[in-house]
N, C-alpha and C. Protein backbone atom coordinates (compact mmCIF):
# COMPACT_ATOMS: atom_id res chain seq x y z
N UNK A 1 0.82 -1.20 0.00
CA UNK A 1 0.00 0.00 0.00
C UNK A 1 0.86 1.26 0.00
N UNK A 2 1.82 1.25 1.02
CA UNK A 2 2.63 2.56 0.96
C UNK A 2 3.80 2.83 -0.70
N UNK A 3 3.86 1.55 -1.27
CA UNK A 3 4.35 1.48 -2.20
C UNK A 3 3.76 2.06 -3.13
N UNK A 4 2.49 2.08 -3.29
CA UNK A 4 1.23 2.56 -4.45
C UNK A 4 1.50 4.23 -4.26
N UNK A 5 1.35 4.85 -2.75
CA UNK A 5 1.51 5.91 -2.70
C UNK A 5 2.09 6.41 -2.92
N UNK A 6 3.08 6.29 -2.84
CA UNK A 6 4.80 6.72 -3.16
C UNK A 6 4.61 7.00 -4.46
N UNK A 7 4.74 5.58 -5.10
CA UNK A 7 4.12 5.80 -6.88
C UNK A 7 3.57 7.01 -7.53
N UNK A 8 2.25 6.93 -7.06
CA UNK A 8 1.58 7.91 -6.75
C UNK A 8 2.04 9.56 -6.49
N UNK A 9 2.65 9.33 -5.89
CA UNK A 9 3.46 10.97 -5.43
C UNK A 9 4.56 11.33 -6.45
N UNK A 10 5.30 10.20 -6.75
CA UNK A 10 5.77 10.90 -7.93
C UNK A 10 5.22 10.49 -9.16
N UNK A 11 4.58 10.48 -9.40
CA UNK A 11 3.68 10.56 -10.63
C UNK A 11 3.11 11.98 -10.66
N UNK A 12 2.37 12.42 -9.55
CA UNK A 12 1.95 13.94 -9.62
C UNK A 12 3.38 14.61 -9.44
N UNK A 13 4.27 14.33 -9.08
CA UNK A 13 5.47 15.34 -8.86
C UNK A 13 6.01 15.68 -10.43
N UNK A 14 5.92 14.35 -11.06
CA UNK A 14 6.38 14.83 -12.61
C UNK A 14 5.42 15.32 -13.35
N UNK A 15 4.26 14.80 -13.77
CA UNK A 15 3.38 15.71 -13.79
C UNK A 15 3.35 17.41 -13.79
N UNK A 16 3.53 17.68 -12.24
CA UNK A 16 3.84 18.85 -12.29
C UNK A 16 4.99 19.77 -12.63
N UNK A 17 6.24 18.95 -12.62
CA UNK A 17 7.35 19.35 -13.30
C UNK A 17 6.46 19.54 -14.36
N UNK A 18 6.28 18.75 -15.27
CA UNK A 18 6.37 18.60 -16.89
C UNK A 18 5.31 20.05 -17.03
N UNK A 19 4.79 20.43 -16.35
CA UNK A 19 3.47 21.24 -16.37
C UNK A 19 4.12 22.77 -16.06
N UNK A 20 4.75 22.92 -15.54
CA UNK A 20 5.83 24.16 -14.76
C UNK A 20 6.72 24.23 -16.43
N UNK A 21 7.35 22.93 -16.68
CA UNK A 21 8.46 23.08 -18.26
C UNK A 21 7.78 23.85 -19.18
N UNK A 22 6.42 23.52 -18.96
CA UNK A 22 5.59 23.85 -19.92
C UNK A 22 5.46 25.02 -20.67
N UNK A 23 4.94 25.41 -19.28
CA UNK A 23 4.74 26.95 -18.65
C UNK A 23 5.79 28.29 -19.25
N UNK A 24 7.25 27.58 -18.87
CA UNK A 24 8.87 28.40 -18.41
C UNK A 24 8.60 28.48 -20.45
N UNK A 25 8.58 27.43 -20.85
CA UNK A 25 8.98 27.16 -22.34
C UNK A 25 8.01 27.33 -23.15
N UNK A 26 6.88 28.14 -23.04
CA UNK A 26 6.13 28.23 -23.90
C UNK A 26 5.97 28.81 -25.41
N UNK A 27 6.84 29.24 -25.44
CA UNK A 27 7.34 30.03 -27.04
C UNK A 27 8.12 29.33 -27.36
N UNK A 28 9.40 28.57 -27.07
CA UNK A 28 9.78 27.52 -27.43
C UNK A 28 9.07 26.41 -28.11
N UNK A 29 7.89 26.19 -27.09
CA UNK A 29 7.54 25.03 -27.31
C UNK A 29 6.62 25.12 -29.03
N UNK A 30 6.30 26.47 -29.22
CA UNK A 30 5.51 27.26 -30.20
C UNK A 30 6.29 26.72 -31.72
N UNK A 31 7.64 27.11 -31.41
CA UNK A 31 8.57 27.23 -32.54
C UNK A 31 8.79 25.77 -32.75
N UNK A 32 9.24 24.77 -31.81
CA UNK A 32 9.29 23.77 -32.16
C UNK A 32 8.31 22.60 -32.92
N UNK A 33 6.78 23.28 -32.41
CA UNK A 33 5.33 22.82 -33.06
C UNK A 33 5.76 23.29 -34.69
N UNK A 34 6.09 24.22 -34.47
CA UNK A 34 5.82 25.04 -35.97
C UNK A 34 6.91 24.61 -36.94
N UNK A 35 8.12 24.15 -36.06
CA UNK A 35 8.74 23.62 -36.96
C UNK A 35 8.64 22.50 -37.43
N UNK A 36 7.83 21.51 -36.92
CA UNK A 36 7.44 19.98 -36.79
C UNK A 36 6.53 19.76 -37.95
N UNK A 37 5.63 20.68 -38.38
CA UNK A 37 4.57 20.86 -38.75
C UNK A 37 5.09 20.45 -40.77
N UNK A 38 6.36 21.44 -40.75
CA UNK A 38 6.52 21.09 -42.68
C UNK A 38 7.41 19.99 -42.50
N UNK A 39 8.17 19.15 -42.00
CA UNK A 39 8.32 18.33 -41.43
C UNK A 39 7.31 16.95 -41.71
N UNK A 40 6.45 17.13 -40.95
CA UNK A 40 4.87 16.44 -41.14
C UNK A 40 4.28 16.47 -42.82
N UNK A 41 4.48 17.75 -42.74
CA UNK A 41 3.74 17.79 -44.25
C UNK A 41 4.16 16.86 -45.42
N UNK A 42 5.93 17.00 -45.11
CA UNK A 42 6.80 16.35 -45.95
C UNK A 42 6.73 15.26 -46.06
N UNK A 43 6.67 14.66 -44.39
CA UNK A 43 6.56 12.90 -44.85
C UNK A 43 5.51 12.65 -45.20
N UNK A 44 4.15 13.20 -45.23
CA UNK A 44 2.73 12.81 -45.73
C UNK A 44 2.71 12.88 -47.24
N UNK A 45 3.37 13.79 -47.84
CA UNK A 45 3.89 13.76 -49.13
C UNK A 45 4.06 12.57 -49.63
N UNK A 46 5.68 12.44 -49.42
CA UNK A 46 6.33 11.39 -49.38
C UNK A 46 5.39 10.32 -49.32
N UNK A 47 4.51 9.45 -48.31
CA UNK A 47 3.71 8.64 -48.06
C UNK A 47 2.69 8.45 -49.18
N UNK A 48 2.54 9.86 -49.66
CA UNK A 48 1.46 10.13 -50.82
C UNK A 48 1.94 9.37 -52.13
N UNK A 49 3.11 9.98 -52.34
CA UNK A 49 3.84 9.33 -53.86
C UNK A 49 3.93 7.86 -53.35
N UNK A 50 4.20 7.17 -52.53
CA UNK A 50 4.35 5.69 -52.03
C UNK A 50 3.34 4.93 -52.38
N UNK A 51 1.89 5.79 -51.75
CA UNK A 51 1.03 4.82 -52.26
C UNK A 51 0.43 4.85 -53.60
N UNK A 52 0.74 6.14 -54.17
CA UNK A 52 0.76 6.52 -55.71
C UNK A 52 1.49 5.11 -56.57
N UNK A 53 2.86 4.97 -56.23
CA UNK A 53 3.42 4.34 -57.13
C UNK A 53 3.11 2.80 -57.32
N UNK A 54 1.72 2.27 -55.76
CA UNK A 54 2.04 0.79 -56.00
C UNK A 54 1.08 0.21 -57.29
C-alpha cells in the first residue's frame, strides 16, 4: 500500500514538473510545433507518392 503511494506521489510530482516546463517554455515550445509541422507535411507527401506508385 505505501508502495502505491509513493508511486503515486511521484507521478503527480512529474506531472507537475512537466506542467511548470511547460509553462517556463512556452514560445519555445511554439517554434518547435511550428517547426514539426513542414516536417509532417513532408513525410505525408512522401507517403502520398508511395502509395501513388504501388
Amino acid at each position: 500500500m505505501v508502495g502505491k503511494i509513493i508511486k503515486v506521489l511521484i507521478g503527480l510530482a512529474l506531472i507537475g514538473l512537466g506542467a511548470w516546463a511547460i509553462y517556463l517554455w512556452w514560445a519555445d515550445l511554439l517554434v518547435l510545433i511550428r517547426g514539426g509541422i513542414g516536417f509532417a507535411l513532408i513525410l505525408a507527401g512522401l507517403i502520398t507518392f508511395a502509395l501513388v506508385a504501388d
